[in-house]
N, C-alpha and C. Protein backbone atom coordinates (compact mmCIF):
# COMPACT_ATOMS: atom_id res chain seq x y z
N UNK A 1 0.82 -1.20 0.00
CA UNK A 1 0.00 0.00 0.00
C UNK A 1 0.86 1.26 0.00
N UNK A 2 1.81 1.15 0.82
CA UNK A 2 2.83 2.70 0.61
C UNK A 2 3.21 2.23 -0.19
N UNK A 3 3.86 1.64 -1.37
CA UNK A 3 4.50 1.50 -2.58
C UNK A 3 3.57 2.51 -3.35
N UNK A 4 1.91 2.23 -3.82
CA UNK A 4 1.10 2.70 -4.32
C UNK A 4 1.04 4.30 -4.15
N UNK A 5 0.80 4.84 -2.51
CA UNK A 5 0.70 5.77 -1.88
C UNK A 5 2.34 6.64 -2.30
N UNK A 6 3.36 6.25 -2.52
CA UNK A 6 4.50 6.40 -2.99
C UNK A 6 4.38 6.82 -4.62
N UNK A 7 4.12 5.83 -5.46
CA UNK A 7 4.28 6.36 -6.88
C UNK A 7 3.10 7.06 -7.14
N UNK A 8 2.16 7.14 -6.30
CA UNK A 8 1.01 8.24 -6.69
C UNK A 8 1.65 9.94 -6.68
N UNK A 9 2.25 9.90 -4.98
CA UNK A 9 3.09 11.37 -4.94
C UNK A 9 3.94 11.28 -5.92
N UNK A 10 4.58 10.59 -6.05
CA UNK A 10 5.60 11.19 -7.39
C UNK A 10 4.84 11.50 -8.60
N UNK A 11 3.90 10.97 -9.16
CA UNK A 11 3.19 11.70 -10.27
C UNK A 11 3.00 12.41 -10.16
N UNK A 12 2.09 12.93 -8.70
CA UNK A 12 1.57 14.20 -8.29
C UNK A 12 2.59 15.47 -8.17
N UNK A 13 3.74 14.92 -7.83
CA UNK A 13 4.86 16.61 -7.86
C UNK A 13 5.42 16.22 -8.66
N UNK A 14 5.70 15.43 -9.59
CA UNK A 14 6.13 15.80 -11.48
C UNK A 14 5.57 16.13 -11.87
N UNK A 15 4.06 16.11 -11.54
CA UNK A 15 2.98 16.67 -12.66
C UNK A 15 2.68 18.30 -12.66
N UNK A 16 2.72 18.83 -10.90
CA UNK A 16 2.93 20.15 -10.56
C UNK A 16 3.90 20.48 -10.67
N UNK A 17 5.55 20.21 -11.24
CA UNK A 17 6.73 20.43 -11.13
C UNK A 17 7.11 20.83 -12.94
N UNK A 18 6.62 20.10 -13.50
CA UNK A 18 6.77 19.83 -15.10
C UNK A 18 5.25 19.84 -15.44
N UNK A 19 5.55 21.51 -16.18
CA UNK A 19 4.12 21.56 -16.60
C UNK A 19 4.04 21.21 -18.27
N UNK A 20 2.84 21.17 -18.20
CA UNK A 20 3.05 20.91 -20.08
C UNK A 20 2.78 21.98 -20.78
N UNK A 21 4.06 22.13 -21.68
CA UNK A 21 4.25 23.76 -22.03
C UNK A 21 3.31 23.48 -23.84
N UNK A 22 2.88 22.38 -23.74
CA UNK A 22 1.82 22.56 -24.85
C UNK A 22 0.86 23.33 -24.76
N UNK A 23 0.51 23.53 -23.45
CA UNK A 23 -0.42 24.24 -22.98
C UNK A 23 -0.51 25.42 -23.11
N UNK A 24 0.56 26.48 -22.72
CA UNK A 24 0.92 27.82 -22.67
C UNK A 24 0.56 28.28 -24.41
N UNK A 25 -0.08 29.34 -24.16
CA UNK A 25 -0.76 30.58 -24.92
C UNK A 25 0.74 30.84 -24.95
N UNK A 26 0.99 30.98 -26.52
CA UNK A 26 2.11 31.98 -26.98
C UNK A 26 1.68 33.80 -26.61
N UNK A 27 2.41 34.45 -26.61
CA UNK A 27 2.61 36.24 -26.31
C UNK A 27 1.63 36.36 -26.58
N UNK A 28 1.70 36.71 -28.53
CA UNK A 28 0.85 36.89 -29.08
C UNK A 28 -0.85 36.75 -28.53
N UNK A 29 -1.00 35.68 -28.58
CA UNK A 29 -2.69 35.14 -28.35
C UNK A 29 -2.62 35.78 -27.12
N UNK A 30 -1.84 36.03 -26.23
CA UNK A 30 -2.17 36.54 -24.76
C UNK A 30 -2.54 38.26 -24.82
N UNK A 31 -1.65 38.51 -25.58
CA UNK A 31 -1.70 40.41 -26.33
C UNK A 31 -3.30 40.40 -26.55
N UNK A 32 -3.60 39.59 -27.61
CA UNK A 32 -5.06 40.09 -28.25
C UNK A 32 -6.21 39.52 -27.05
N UNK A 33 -5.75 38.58 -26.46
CA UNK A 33 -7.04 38.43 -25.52
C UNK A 33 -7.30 39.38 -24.90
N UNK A 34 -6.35 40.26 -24.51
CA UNK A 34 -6.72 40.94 -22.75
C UNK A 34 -7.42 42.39 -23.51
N UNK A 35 -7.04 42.42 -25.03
CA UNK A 35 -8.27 43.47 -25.53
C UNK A 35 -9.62 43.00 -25.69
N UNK A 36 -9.98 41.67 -25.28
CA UNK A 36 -11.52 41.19 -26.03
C UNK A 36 -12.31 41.36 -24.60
N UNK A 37 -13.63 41.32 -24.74
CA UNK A 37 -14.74 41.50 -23.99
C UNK A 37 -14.53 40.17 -22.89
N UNK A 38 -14.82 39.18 -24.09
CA UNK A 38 -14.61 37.74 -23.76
C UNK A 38 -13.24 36.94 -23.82
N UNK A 39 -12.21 37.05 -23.11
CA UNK A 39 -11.46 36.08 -23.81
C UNK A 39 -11.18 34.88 -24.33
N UNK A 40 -12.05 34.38 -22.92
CA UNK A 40 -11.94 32.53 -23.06
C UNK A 40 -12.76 32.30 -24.35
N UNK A 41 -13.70 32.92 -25.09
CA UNK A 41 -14.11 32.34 -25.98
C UNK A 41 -13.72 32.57 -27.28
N UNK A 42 -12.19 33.39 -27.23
CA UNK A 42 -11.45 33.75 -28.06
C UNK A 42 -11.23 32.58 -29.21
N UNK A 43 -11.25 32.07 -30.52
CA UNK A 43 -10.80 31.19 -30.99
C UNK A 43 -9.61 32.12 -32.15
N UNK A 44 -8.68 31.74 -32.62
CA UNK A 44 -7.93 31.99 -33.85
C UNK A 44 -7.49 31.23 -35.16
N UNK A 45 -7.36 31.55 -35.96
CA UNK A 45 -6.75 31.08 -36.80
C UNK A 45 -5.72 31.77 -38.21
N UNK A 46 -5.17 31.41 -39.25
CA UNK A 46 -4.62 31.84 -40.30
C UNK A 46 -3.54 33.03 -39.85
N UNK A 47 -2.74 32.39 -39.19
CA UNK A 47 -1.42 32.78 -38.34
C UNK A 47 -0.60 33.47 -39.38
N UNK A 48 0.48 34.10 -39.17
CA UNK A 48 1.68 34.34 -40.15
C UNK A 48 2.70 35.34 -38.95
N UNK A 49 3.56 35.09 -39.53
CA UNK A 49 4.93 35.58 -38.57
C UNK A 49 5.69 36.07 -39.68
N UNK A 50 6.54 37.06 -39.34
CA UNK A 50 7.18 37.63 -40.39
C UNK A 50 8.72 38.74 -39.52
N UNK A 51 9.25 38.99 -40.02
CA UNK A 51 10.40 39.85 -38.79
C UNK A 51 10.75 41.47 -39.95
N UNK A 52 11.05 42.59 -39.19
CA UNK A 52 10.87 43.39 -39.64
C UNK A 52 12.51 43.25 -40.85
N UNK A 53 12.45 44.28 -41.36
CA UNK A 53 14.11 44.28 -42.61
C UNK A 53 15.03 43.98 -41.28
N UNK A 54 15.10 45.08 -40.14
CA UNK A 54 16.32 45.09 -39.94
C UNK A 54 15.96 44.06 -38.79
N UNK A 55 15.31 43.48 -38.81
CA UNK A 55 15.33 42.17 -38.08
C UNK A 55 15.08 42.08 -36.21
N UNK A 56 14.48 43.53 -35.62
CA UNK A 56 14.66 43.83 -34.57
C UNK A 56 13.10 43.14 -34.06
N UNK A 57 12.28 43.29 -34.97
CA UNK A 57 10.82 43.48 -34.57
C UNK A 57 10.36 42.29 -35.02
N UNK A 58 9.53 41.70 -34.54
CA UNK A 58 8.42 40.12 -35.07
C UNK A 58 7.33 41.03 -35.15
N UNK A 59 6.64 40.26 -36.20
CA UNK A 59 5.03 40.80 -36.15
C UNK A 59 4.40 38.93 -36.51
N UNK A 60 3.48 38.90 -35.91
CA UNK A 60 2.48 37.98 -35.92
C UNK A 60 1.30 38.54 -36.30
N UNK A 61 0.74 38.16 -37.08
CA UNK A 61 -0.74 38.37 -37.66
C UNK A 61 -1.62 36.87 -37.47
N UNK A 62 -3.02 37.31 -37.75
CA UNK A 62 -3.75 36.55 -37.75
C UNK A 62 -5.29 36.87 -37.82
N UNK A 63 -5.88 35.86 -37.77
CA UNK A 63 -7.89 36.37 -37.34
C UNK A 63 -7.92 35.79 -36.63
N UNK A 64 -8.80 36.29 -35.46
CA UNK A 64 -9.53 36.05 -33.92
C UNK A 64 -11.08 36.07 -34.38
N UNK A 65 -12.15 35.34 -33.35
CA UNK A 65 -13.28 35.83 -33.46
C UNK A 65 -13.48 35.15 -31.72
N UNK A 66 -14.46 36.48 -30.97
CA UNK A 66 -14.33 36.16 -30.20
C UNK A 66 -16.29 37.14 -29.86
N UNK A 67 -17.00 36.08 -28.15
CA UNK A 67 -17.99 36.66 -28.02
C UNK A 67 -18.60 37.95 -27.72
N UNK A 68 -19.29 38.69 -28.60
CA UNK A 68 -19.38 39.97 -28.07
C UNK A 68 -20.45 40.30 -26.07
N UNK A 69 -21.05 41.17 -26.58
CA UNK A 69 -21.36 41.75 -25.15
C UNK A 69 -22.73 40.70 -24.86
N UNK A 70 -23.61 40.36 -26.19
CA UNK A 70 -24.71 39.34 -26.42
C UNK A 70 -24.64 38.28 -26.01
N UNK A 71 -23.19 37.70 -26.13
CA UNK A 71 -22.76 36.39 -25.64
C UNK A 71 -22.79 35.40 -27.26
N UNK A 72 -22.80 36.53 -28.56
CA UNK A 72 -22.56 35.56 -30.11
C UNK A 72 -21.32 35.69 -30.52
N UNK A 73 -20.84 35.08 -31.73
CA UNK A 73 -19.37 35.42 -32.32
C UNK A 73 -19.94 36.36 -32.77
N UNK A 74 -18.48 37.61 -33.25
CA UNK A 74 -19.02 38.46 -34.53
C UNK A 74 -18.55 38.09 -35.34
N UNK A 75 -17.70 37.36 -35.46
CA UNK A 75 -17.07 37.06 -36.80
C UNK A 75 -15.36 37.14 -36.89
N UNK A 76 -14.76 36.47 -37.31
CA UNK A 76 -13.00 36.89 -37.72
C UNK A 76 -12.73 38.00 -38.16
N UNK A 77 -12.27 38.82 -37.41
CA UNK A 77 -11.44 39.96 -37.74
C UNK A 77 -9.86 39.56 -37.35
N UNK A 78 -9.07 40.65 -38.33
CA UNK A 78 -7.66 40.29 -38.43
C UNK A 78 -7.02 41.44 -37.18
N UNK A 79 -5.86 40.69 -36.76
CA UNK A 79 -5.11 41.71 -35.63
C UNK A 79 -3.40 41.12 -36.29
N UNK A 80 -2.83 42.31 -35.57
CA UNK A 80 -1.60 42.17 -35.64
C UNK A 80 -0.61 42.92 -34.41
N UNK A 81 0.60 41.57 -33.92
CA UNK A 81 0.76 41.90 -32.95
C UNK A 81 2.84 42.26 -33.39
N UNK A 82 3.10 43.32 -32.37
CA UNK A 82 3.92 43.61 -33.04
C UNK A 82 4.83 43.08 -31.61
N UNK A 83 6.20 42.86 -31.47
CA UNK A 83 7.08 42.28 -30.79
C UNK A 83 8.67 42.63 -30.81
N UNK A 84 8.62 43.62 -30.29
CA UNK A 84 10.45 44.15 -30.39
C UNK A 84 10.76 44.87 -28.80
N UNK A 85 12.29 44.90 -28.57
CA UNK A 85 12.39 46.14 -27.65
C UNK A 85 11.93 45.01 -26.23
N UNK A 86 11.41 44.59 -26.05
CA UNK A 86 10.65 44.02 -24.61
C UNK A 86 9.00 44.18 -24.73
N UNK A 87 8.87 45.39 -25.49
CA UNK A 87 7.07 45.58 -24.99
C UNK A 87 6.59 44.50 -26.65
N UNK A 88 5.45 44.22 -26.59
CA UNK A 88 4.53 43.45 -27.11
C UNK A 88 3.35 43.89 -26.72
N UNK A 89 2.72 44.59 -28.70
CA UNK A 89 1.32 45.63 -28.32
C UNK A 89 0.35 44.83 -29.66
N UNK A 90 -0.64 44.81 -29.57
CA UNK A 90 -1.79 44.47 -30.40
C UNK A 90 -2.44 45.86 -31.28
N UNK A 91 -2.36 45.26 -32.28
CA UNK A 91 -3.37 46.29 -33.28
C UNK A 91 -4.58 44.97 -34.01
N UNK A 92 -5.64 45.92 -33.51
CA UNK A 92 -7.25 44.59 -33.75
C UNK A 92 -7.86 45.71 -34.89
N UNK A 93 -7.84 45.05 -35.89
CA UNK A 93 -8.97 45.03 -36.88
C UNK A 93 -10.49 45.54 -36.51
N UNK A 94 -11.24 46.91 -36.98
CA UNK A 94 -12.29 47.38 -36.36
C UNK A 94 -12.26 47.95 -34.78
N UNK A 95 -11.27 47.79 -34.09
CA UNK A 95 -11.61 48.55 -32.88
C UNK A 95 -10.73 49.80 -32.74
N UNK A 96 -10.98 50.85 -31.43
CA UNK A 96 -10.18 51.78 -31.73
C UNK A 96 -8.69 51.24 -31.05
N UNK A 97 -8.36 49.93 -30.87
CA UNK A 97 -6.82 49.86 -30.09
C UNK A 97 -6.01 50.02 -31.58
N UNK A 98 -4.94 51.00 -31.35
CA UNK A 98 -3.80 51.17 -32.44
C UNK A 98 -2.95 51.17 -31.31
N UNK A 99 -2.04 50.79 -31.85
CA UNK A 99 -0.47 49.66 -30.87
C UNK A 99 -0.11 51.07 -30.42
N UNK A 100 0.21 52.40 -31.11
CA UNK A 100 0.48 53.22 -30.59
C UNK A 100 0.26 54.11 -31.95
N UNK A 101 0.72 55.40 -31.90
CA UNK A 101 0.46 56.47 -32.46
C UNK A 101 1.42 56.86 -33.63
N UNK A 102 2.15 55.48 -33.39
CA UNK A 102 3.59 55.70 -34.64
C UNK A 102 2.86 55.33 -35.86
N UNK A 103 1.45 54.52 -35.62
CA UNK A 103 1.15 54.24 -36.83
C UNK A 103 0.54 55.07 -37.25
N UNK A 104 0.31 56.38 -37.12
CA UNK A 104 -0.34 57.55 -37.56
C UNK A 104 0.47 58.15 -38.69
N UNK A 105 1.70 58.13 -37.67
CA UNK A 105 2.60 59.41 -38.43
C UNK A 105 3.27 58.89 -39.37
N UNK A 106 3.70 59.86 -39.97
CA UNK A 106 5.10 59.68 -41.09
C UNK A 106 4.28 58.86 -42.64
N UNK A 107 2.64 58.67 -42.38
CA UNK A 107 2.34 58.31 -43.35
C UNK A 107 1.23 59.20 -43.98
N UNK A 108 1.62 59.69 -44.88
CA UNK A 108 1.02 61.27 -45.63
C UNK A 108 -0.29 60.91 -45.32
N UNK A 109 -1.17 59.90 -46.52
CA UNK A 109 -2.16 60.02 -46.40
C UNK A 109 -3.40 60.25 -45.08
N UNK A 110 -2.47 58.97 -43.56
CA UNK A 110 -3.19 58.89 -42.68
C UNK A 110 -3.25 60.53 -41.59
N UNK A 111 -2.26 61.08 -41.85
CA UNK A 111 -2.21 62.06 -41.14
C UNK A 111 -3.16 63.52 -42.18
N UNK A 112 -3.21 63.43 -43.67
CA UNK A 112 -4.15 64.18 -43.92
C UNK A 112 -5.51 64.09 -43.75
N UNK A 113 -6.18 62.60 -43.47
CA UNK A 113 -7.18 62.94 -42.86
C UNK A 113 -7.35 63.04 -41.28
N UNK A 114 -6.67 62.76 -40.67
CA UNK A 114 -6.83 63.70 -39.29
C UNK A 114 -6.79 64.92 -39.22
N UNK A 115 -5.90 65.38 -40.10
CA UNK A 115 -5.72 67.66 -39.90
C UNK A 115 -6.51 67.79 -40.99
N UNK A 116 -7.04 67.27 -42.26
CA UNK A 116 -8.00 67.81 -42.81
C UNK A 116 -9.34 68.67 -42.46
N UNK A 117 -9.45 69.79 -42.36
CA UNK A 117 -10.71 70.20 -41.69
C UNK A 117 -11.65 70.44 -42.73
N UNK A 118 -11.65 70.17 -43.66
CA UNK A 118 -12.70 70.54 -45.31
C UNK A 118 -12.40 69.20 -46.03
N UNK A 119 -12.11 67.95 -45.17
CA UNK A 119 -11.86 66.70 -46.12
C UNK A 119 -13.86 66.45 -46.24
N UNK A 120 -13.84 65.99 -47.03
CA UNK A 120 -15.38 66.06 -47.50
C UNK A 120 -15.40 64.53 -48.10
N UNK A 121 -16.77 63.92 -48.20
CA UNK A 121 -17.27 62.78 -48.63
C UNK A 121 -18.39 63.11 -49.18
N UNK A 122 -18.31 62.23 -50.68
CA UNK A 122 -19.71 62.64 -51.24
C UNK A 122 -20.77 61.69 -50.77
N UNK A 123 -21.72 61.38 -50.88
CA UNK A 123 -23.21 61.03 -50.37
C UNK A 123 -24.29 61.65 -51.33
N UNK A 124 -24.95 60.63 -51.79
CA UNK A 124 -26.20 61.68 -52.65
C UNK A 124 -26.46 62.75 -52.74
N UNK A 125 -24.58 63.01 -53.93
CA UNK A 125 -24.55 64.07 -54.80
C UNK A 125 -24.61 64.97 -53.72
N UNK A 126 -24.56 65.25 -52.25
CA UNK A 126 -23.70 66.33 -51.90
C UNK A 126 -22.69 66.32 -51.20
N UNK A 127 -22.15 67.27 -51.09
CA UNK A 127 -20.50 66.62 -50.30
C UNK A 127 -21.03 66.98 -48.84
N UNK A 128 -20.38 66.30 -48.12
CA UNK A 128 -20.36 66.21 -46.55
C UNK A 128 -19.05 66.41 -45.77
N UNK A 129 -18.87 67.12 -44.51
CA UNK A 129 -17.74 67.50 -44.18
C UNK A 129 -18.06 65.67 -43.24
N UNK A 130 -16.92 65.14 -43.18
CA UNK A 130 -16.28 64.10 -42.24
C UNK A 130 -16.56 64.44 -40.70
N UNK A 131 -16.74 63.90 -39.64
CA UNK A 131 -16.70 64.49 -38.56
C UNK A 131 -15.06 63.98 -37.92
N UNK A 132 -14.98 64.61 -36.58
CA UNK A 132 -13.80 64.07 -36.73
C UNK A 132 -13.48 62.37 -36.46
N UNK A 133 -14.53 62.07 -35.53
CA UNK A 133 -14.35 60.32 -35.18
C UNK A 133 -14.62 59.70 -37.01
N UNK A 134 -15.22 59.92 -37.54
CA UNK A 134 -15.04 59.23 -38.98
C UNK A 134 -13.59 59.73 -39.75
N UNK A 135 -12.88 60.44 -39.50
CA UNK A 135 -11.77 60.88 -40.11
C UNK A 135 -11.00 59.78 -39.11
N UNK A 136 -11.15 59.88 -37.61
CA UNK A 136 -10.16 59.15 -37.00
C UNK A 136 -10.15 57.24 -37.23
N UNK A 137 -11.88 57.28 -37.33
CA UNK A 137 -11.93 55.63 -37.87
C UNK A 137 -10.73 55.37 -39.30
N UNK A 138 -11.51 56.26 -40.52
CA UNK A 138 -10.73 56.16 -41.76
C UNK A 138 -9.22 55.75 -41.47
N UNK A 139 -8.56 56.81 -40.43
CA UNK A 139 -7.01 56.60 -40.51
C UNK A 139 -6.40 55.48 -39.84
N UNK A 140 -7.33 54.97 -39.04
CA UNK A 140 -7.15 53.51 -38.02
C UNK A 140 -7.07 52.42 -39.14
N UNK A 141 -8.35 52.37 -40.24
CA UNK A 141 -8.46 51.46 -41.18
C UNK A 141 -7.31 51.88 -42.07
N UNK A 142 -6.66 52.68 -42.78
CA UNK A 142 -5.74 52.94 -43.46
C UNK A 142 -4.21 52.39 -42.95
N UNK A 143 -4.49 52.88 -41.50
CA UNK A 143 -2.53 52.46 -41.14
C UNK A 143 -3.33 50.81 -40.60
N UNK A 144 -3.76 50.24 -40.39
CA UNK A 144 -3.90 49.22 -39.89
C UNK A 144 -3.42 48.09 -41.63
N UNK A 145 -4.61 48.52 -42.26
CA UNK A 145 -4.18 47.68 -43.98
C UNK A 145 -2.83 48.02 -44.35
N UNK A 146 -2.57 49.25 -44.53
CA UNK A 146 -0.79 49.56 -44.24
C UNK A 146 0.04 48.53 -43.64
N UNK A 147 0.08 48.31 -42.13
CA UNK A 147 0.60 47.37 -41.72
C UNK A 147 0.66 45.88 -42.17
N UNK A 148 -0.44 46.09 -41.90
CA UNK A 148 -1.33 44.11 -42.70
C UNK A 148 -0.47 43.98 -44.10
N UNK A 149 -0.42 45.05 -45.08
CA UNK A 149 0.31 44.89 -46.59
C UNK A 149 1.82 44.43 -46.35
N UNK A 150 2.01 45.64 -45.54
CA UNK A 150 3.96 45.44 -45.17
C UNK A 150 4.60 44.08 -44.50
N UNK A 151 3.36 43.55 -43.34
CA UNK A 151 3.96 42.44 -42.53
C UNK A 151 3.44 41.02 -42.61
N UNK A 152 2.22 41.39 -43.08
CA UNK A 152 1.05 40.17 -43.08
C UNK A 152 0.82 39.54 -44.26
N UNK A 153 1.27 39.72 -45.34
CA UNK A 153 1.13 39.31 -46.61
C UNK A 153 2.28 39.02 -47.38
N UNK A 154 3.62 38.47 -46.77
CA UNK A 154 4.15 38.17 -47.67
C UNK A 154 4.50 36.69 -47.80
């Protein structure tokens, strides 16, 4: 009976001692969860990894779909997570998280519609001034496909 009582503890603190690292959520998937409503019902797929030219930065891409506030999927949207330096930041497809504000700048188009104050949209044949949260959506969707072109697609 202690023989039994014996190789039981030893399973039991190898098993708490040596975990199974199959298990462990890579960075990445951990980045985009802690932006979702829901995480645990986070699912992903259509991965890609890619490293910047000068080789400092990883970016991981992919689609998530995860439950909204209803408790349904909405559907796969694409994120991309960027990885250099120590910090590791998420940029999600449709929401307002942008990894940071670098993706604004230095790119003509996205920064003319933010200072545009007479950028206009037509609509049945009359033009409409933009407000500014639709100028700021536009430039989120612009540097975000930006990114997605440069890191996610090759």
């Amino acid at each position: 009976m202690t023989k039994i009582i014996s190789a039981l503890l030893i399973i039991l603190i190898v098993t708490i001692l040596i975990p199974d690292i199959s298990l462990a959520e890579p960075d990445y998937v951990k980045c985009v969860k802690q932006h979702l409503k829901d995480p645990d019902s986070a699912k992903f797929k259509n991965y890609v990894h890619s490293r910047s030219n000068d080789g400092y930065d990883e970016y991981f891409c992919g689609e998530y779909n995860s439950k909204n506030s209803y408790g349904g999927y909405e559907g796969y949207s694409r994120f991309i997570v960027q990885k250099g330096f120590g910090v590791t930041q998420a940029t999600l497809e449709g929401t307002t998280i942008v990894a940071a504000d670098v993706h604004l700048q230095g790119m003509k188009f996205e920064v003319e519609i933010i200072n545009d104050r007479k950028l206009r949209k037509k609509r049945g044949g009359k033009l409409e001034v933009l407000s500014v949260e639709t100028r700021e959506k536009l430039a989120r969707q612009m540097a975000f496909e930006k990114e997605w072109t440069d890191h996610c697609t090759k």
